[in-house]
Protein backbone atom coordinates (compact mmCIF):
# COMPACT_ATOMS: atom_id res chain seq x y z
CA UNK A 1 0.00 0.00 0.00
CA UNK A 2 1.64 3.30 -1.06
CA UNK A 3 2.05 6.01 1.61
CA UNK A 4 1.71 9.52 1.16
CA UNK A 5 4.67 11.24 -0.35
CA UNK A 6 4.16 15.02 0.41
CA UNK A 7 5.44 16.54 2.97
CA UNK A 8 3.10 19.29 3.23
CA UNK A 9 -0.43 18.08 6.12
CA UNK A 10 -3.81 18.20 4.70
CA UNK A 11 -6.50 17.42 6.77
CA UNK A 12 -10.50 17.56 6.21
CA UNK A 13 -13.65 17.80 7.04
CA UNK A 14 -16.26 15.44 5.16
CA UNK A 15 -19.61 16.07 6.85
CA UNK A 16 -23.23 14.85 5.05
CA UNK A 17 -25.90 17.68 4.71
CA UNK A 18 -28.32 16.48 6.44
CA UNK A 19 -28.75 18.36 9.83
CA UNK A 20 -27.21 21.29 11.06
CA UNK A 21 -24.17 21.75 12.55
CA UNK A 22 -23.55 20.05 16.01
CA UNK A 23 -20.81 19.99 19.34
CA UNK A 24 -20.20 16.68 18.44
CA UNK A 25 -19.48 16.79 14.28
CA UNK A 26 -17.95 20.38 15.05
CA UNK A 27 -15.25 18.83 17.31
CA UNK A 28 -14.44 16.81 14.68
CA UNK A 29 -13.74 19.73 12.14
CA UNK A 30 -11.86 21.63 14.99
CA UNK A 31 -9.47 19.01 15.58
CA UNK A 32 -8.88 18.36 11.77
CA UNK A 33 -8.33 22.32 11.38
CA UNK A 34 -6.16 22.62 14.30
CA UNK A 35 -4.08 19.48 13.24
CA UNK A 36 -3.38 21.32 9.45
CA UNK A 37 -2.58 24.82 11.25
CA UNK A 38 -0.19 23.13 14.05
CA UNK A 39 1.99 21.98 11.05
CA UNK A 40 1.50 24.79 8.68
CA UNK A 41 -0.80 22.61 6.24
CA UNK A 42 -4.29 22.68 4.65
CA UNK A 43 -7.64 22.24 5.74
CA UNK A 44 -10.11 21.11 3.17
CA UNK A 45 -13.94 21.02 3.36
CA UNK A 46 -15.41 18.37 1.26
CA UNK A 47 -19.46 17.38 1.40
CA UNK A 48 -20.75 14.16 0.89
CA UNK A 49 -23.93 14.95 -0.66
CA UNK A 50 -24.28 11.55 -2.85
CA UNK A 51 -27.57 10.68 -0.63
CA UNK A 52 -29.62 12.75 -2.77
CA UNK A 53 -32.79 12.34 -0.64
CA UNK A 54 -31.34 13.37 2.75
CA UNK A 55 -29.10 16.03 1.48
CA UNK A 56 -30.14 19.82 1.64
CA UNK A 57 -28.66 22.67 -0.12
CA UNK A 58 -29.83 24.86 2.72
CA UNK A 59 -27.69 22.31 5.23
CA UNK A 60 -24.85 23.07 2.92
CA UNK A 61 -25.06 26.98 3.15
CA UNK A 62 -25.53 26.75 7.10
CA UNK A 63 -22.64 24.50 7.73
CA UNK A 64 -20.36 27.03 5.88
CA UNK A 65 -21.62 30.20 7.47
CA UNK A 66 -21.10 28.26 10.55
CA UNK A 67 -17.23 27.07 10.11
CA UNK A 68 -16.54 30.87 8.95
CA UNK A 69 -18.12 32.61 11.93
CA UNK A 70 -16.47 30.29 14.04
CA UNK A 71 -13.36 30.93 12.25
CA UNK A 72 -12.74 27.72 10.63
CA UNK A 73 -12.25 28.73 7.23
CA UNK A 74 -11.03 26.20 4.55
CA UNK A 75 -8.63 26.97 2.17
CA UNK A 76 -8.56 28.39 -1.16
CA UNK A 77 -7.93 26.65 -4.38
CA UNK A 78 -9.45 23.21 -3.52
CA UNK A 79 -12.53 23.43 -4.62
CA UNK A 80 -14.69 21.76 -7.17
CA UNK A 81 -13.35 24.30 -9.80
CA UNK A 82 -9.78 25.88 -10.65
CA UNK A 83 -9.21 28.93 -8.43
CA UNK A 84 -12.88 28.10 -6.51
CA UNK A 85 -12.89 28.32 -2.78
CA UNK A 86 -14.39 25.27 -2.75
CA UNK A 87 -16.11 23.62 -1.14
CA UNK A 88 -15.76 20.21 -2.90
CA UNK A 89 -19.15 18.20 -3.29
CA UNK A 90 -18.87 14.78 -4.14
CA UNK A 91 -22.17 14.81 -5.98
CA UNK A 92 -20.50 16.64 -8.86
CA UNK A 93 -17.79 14.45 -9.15
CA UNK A 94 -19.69 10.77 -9.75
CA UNK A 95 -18.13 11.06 -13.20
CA UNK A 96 -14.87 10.71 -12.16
CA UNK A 97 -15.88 7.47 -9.66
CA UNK A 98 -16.76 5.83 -12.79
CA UNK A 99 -12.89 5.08 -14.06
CA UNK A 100 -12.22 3.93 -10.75
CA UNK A 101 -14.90 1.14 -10.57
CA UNK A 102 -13.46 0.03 -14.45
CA UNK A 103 -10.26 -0.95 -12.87
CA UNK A 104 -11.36 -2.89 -10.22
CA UNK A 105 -13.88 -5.09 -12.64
CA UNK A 106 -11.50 -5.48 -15.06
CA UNK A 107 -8.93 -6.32 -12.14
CA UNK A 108 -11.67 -9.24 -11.02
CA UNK A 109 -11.72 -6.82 -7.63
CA UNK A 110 -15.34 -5.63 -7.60
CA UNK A 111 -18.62 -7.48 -8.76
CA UNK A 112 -22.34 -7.29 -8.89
CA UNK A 113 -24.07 -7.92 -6.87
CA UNK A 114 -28.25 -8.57 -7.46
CA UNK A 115 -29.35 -9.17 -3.50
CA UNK A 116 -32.54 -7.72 -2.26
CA UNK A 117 -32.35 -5.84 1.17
CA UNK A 118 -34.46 -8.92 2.29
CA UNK A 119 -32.21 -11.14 1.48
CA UNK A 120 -29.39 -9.52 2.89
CA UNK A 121 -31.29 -9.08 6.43
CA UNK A 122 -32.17 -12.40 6.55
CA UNK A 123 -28.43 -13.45 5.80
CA UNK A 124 -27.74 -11.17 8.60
CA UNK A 125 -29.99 -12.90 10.88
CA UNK A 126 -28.66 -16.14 10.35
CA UNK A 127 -25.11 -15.17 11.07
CA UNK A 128 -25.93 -13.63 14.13
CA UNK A 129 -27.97 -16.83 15.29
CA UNK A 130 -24.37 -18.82 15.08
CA UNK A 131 -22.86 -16.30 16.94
CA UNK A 132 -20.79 -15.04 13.77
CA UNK A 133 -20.62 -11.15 12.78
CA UNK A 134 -23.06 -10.10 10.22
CA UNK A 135 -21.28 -9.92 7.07
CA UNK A 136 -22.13 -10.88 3.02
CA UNK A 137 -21.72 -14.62 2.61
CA UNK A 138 -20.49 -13.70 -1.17
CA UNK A 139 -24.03 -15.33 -2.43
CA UNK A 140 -23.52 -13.16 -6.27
CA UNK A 141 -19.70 -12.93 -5.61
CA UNK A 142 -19.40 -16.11 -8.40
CA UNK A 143 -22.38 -15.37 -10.40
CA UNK A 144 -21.76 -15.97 -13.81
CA UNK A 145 -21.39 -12.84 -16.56
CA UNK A 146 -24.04 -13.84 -18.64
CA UNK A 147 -26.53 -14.16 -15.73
CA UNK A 148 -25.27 -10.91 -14.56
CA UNK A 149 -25.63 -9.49 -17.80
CA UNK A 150 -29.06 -11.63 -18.76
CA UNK A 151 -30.45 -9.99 -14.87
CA UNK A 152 -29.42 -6.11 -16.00
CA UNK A 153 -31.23 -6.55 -18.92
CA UNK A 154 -34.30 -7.41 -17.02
CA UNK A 155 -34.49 -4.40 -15.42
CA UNK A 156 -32.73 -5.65 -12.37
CA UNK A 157 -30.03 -3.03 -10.68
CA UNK A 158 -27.42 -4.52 -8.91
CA UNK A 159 -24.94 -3.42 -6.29
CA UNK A 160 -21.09 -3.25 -6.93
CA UNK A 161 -19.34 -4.84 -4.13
CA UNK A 162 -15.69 -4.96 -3.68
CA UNK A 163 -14.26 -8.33 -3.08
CA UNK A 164 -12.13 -8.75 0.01
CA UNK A 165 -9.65 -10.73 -0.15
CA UNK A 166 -9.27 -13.62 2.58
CA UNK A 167 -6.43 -14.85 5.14
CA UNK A 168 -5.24 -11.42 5.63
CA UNK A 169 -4.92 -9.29 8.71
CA UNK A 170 -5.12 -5.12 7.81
CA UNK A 171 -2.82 -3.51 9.95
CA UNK A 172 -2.11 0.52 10.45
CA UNK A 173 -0.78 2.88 13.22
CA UNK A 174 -3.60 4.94 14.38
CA UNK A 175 -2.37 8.65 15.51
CA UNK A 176 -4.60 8.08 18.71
CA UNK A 177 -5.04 4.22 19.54
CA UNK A 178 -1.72 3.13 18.17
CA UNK A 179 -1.18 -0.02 16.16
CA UNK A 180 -4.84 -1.44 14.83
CA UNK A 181 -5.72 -4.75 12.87
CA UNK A 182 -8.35 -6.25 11.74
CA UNK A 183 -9.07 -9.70 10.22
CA UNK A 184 -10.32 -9.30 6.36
CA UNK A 185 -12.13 -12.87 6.99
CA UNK A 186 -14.29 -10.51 9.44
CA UNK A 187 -15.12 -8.04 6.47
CA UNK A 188 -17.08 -9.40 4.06
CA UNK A 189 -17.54 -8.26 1.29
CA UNK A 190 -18.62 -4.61 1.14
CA UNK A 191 -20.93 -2.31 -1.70
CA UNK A 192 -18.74 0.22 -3.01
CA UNK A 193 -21.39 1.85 -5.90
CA UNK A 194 -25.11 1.52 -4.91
CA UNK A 195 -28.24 0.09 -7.04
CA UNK A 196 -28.82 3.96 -8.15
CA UNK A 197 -25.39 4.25 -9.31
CA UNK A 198 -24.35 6.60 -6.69
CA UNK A 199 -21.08 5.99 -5.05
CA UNK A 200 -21.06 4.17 -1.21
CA UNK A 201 -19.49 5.90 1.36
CA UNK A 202 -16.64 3.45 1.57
CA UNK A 203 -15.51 3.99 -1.71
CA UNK A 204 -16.06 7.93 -2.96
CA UNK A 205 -14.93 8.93 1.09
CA UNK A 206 -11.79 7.04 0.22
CA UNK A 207 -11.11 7.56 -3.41
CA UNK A 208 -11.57 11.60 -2.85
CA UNK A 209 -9.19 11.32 0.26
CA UNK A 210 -6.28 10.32 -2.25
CA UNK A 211 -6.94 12.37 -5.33
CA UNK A 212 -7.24 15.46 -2.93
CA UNK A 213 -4.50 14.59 -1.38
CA UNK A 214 -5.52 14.18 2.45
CA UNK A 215 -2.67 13.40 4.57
CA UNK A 216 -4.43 12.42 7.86
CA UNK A 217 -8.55 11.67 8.56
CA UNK A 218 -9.12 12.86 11.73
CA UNK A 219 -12.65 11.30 12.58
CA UNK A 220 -14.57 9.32 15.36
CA UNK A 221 -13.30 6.09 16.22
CA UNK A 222 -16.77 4.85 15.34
CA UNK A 223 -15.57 4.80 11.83
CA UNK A 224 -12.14 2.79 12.81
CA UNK A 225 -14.24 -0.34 11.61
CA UNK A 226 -14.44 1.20 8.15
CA UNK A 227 -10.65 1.84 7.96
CA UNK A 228 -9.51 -1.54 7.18
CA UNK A 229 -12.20 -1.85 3.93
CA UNK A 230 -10.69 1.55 2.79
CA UNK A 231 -7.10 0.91 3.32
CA UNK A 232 -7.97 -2.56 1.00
CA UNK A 233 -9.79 0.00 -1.68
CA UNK A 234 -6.66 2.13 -1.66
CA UNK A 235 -4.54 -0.80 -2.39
CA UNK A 236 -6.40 -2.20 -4.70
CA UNK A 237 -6.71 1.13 -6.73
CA UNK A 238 -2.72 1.98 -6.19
CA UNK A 239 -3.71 4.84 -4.52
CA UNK A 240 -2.08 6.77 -1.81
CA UNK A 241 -3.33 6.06 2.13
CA UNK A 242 -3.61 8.93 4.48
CA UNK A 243 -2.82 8.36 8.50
CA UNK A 244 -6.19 7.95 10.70
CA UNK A 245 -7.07 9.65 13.80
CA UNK A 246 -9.54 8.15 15.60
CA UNK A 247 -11.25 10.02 18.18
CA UNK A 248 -13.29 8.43 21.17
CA UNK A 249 -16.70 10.18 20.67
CA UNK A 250 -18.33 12.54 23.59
CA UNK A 251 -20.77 11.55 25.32
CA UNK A 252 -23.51 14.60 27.44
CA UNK A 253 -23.64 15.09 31.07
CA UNK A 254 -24.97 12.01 31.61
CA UNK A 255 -22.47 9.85 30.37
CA UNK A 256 -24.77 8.71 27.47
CA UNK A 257 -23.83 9.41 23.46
CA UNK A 258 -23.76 12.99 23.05
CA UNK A 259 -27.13 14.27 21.49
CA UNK A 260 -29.47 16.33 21.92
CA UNK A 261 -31.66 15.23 24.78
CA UNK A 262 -28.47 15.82 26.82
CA UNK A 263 -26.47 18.71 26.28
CA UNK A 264 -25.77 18.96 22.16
CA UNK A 265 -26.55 22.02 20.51
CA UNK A 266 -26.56 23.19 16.83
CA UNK A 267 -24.11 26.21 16.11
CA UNK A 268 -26.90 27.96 15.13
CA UNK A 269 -28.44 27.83 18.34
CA UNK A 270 -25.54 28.41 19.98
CA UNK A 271 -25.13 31.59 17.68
CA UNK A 272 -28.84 33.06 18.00
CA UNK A 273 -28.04 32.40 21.98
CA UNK A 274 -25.39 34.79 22.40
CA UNK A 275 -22.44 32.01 23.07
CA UNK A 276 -19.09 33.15 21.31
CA UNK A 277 -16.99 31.60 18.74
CA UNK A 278 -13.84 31.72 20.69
CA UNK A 279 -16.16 30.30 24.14
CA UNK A 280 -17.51 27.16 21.86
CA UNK A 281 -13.99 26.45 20.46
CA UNK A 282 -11.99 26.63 23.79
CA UNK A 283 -14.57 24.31 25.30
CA UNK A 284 -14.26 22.00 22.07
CA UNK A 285 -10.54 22.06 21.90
CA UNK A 286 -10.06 20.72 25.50
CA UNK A 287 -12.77 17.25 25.00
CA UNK A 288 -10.49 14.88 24.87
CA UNK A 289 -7.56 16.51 24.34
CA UNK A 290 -5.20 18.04 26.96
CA UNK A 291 -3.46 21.45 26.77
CA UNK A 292 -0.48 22.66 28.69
CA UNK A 293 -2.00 26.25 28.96
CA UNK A 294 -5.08 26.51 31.28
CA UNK A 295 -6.29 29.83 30.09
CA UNK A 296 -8.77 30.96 27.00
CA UNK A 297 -6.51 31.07 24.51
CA UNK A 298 -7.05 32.14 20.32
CA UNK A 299 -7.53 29.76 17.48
CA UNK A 300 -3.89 30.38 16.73
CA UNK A 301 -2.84 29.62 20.00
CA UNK A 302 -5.44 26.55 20.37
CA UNK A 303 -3.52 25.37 17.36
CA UNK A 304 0.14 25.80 18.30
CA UNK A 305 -0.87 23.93 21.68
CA UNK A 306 -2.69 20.91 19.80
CA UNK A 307 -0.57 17.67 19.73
CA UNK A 308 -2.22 14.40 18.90
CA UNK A 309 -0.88 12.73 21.05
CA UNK A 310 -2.46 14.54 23.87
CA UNK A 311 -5.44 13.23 22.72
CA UNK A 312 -7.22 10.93 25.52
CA UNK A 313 -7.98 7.73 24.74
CA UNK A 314 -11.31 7.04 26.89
CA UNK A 315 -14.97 8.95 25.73
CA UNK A 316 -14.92 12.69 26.49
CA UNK A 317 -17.62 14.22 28.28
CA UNK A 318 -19.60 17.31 27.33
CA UNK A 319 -20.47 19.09 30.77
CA UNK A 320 -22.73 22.17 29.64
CA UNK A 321 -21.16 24.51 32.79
CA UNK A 322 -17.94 24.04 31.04
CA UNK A 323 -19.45 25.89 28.04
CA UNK A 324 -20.42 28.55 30.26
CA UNK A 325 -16.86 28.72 31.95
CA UNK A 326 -15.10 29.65 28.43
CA UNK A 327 -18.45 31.85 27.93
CA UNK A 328 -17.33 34.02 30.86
CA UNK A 329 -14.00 33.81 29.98
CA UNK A 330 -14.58 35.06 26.26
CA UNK A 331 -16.71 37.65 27.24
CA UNK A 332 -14.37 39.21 29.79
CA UNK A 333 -11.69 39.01 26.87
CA UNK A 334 -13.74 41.17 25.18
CA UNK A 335 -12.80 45.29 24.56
CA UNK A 336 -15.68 47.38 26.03
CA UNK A 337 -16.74 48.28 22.37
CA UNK A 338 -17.01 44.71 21.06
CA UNK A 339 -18.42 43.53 24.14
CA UNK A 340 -21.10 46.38 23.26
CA UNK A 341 -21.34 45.71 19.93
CA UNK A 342 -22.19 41.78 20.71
CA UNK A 343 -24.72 42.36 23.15
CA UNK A 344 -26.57 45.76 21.08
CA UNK A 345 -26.55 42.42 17.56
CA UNK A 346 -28.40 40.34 20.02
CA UNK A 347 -30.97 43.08 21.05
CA UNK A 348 -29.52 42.52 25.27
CA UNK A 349 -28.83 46.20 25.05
CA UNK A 350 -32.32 47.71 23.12
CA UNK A 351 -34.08 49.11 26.16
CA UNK A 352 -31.09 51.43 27.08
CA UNK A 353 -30.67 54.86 25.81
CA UNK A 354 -28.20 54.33 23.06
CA UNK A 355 -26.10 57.31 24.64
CA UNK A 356 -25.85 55.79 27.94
CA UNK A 357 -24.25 52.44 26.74
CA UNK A 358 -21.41 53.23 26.30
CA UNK A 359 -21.47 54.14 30.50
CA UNK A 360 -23.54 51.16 31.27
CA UNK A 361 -20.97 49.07 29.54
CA UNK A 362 -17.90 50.61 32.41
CA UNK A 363 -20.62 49.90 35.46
CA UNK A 364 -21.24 46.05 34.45
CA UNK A 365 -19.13 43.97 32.30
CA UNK A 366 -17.75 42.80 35.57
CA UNK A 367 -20.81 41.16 36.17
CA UNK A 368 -21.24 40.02 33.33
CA UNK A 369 -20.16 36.11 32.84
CA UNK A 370 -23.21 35.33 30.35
CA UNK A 371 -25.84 36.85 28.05
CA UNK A 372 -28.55 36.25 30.95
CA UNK A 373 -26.06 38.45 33.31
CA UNK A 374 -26.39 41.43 30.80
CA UNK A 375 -30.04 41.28 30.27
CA UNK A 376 -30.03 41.18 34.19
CA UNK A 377 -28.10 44.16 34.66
CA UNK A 378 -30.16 46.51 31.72
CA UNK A 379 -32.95 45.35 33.57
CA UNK A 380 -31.93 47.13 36.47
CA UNK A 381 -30.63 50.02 35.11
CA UNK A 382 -32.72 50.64 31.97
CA UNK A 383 -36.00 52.83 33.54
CA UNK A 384 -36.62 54.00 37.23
CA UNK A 385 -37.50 52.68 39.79
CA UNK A 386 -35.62 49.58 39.61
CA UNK A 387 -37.57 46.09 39.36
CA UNK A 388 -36.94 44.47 43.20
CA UNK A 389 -35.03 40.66 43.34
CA UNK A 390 -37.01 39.05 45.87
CA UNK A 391 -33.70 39.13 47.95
CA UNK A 392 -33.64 43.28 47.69
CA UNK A 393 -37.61 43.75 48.25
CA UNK A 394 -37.05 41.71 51.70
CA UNK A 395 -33.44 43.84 52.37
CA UNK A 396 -35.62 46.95 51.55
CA UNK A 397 -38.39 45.80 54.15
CA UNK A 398 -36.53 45.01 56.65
CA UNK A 399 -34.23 48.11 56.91
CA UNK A 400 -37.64 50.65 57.51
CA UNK A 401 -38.45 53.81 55.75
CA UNK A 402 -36.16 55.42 58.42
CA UNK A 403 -32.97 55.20 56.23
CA UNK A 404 -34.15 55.51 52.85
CA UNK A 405 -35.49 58.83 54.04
CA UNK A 406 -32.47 59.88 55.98
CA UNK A 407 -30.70 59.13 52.85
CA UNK A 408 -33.09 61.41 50.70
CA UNK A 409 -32.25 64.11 53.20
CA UNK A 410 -28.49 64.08 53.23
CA UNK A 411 -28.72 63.68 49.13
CA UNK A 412 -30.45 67.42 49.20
CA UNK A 413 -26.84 68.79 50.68
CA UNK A 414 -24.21 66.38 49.00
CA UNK A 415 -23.85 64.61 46.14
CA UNK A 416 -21.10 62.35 47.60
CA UNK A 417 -22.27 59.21 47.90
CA UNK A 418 -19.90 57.84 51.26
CA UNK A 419 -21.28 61.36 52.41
CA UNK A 420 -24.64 60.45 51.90
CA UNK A 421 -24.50 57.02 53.19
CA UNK A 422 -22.31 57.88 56.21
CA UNK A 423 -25.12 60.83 57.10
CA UNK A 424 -27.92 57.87 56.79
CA UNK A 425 -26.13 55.74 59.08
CA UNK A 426 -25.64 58.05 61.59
CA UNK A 427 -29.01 58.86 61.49
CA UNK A 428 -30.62 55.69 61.53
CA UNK A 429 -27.49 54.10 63.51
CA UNK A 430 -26.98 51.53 60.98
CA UNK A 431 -23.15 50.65 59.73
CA UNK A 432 -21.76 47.89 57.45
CA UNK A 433 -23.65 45.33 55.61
CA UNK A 434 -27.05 46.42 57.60
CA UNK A 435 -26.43 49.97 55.71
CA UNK A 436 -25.06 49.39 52.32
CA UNK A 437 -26.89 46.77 51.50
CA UNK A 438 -30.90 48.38 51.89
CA UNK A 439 -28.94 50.94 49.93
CA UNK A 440 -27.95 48.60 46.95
CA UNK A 441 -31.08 46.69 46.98
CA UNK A 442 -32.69 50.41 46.18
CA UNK A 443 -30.74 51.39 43.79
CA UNK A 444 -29.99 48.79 41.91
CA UNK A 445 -33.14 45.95 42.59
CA UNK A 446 -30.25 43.69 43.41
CA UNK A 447 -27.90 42.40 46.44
CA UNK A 448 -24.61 42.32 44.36
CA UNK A 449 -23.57 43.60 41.58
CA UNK A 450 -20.81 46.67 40.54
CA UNK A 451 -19.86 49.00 43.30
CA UNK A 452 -22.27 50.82 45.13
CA UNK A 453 -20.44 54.40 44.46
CA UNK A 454 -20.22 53.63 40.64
CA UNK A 455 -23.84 52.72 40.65
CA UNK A 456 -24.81 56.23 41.96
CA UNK A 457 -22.65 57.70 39.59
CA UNK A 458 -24.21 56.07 36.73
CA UNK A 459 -27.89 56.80 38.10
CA UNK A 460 -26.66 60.64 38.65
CA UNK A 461 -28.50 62.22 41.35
CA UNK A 462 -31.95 62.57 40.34
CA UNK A 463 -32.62 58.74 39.30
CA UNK A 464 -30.99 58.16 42.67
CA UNK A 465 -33.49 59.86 44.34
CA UNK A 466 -36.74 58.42 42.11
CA UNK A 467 -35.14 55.15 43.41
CA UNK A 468 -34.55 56.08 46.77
CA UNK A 469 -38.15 57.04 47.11
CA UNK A 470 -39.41 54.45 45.59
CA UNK A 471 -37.57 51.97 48.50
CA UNK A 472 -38.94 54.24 50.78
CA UNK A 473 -42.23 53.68 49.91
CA UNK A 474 -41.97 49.86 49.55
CA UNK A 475 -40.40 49.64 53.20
CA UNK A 476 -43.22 51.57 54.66
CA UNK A 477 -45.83 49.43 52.79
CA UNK A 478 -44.05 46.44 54.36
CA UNK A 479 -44.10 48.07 57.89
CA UNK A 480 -48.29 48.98 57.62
């Protein structure tokens, strides 16, 4: 079996349009990304579209917008044209399958094969009853040409299947399992071109691999099974093999196959949510794979970390709060004007005067770890008074009308807020938390949060005091 010759890494993603983009498929791309920009190579986008009724053109257009917001972008000149962007799609290249499946006829390699899916099941069913794996007992492999040719002419549409040959063992060095084998008396003999002419996944997947000159399949060891059949196609076809990279798949939070009953997401959802690119790909980067830095760190620097060999060999698991850890951390990355700009494109920052968001932005990105934080926090400082937590209303109550009025009083001579609270405590003879916190729970409808001088400052002096009021008024309904 030839090896691959250049020097130069190209990696891929394949994906089927047939859903939209997911945590669990999207790790898959990362890692195959990361892998081609660790050692200065290429990462290729390829779709394998040749199921014509599950395939959507819409799936297609959604899965690229999503790579290139997330900053996955494939590279130029590989694409299904000279000079196009790409990316490739297999369906246009069936054409090109065609001299392929010549040579392994006229080699005696490939066959039809005229099986109904009944037949086949029922063959299956028998093999599992002795306690053998399911695999084609070769019932067409020695049909006779004429018959085959006599059955066509009927009407009937056979299979192709590639013919495996027997007594051998498959053996390759997986870049995360190590050394893998596999029996070929285990295989059975596999369709390679389906009974609508349209090429199996075994065969195009493989055959496009080589002419597009992958260097290493990075993909979820629930493939490694297909491996061996492709490495045999590659062979047989004198075509170049790429290195694998199997990956053990991720399961959700409760240790089950990641979908979406428990924890996956589609990009898109993640998008409209609010989560960023660089949040989803630090949390992506780390399943499975350990880095040496511990911090959020850029797609470059995700890729000069990634090693393949760091890559665990037991399932990773998909723990939502993890998401919302690099969420936090992403947004706190952030400049004040992007971190503006993200939350005024999801609407978070519509019921605020435009010219006070700027200000608003200073008082409470440090409270900010999620999109839900933000909407929180223009909640409570959008229009006056402020909506009450349950937590401040009872604060409020429980201090008396005393201080929020003594507080009112010392605001008429000073604008300084320690001056004002210091002058309310005195009066009402409260100190510490039993004074400043009434006070934050009135001005801000909260218990924590920014700074309670910065939070006057913000208000200015006359929303302070529509606020102030309007505690007083609450704590003297509670004390009726």
């Amino acid at each position: 079996m030839r090896a691959m010759t250049t020097t130069v890494t190209r990696t891929r993603f394949a994906p089927s349009p047939t859903g939209l983009l997911h945590l669990g498929n999207l790790r898959t791309a990362l890692f195959s990304a990361l892998l081609a920009r660790a050692r200065g190579g290429h990462f290729l986008l390829r779709i394998e579209d040749t199921d014509a009724e599950r395939s959507r053109a819409e799936f297609v257009e959604a899965l690229q917008q999503d790579l290139q917001w997330l900053g996955l972008d494939w590279d130029e000149g590989y694409g299904a044209a000279a000079g196009d962007a790409g990316p490739y799609a297999q369906s246009q290249r069936t054409g090109l399958y065609q001299a392929y499946y010549d040579r392994l006829i006229e080699a005696g390699l490939a066959y039809p094969c005229f099986c109904t899916p009944e037949e086949l099941e029922r063959g299956r069913k028998r093999m599992r009853a002795q306690g053998k794996p399911p695999r084609y007992p070769g019932t067409c492999a020695g049909l006779d040409p004429e018959e085959a040719r006599r059955r066509e002419a009927e009407g009937q549409r056979p299979t192709l299947r590639f013919r495996v040959p027997l007594g051998r063992t498959v053996r390759f060095e997986d870049g995360v399992r190590g050394a893998v084998k596999f029996r070929t008396d285990e295989i059975g003999d596999f369709v390679i071109r389906r009974s609508d002419g349209t090429p199996a996944f075994f065969f195009s997947n493989a055959v496009d691999d080589a002419l597009m000159g992958v260097t290493d399949v990075v993909r979820g060891e629930d493939h490694i099974a297909n491996t061996p059949r492709q490495l045999l196609l590659l062979e047989a076809l004198e075509l170049p093999a790429p290195g694998y990279h199997h990956l053990p798949l991720v399961n959700g939070d409760d240790g089950a196959p990641l979908s979406k009953r428990n924890g996956s997401a589609s990009i898109r959802e993640l998008r409209e949510a609010g989560v960023l690119p660089l949040a989803i790909l630090n949390h992506l980067a780390r399943l499975g794979h350990r880095y040496e830095e511990e911090g959020l760190l850029s797609l470059e620097g995700l890729a000069q970390g990634f090693d393949p060999g760091r890559i665990g060999h037991s399932a990773a698991r998909h723990d939502p709060r993890q998401l919302e850890h690099w969420q936090a951390e992403a947004l706190r990355a952030l400049s004040d004007t992007d971190l503006q700009a993200h939350l005024a494109g999801l609407g978070v920052l519509d019921p605020l005067p435009e010219a006070t968001r700027a200000a608003w932005i200073a008082l409470a990105r440090d409270n900010i770890a999620s999109v839900e934080d933000a909407r929180c926090w223009v909640a409570a400082f959008a229009e006056d008074p402020a909506p009450l937590s349950d937590a401040a209303r009872d604060e409020i109550a429980g201090a008396g009308p005393a201080l929020f009025e003594a507080a009112l009083e010392a605001l008429d001579t000073s604008t300084d807020f320690p001056e004002v609270a210091k002058a309310a405590g005195a009066a009402t003879g409260r100190k510490g938390r039993g004074l400043f916190m009434p006070l934050r729970a009135a001005l801000s409808g909260q218990t924590f949060g920014p700074e309670l001088p910065r939070i006057r400052e913000y208000l200015g002096p006359e929303r302070t005091r529509v606020r102030l009021q309007a505690a007083r008024d609450v704590a003297a309904a509670a004390a009726d």
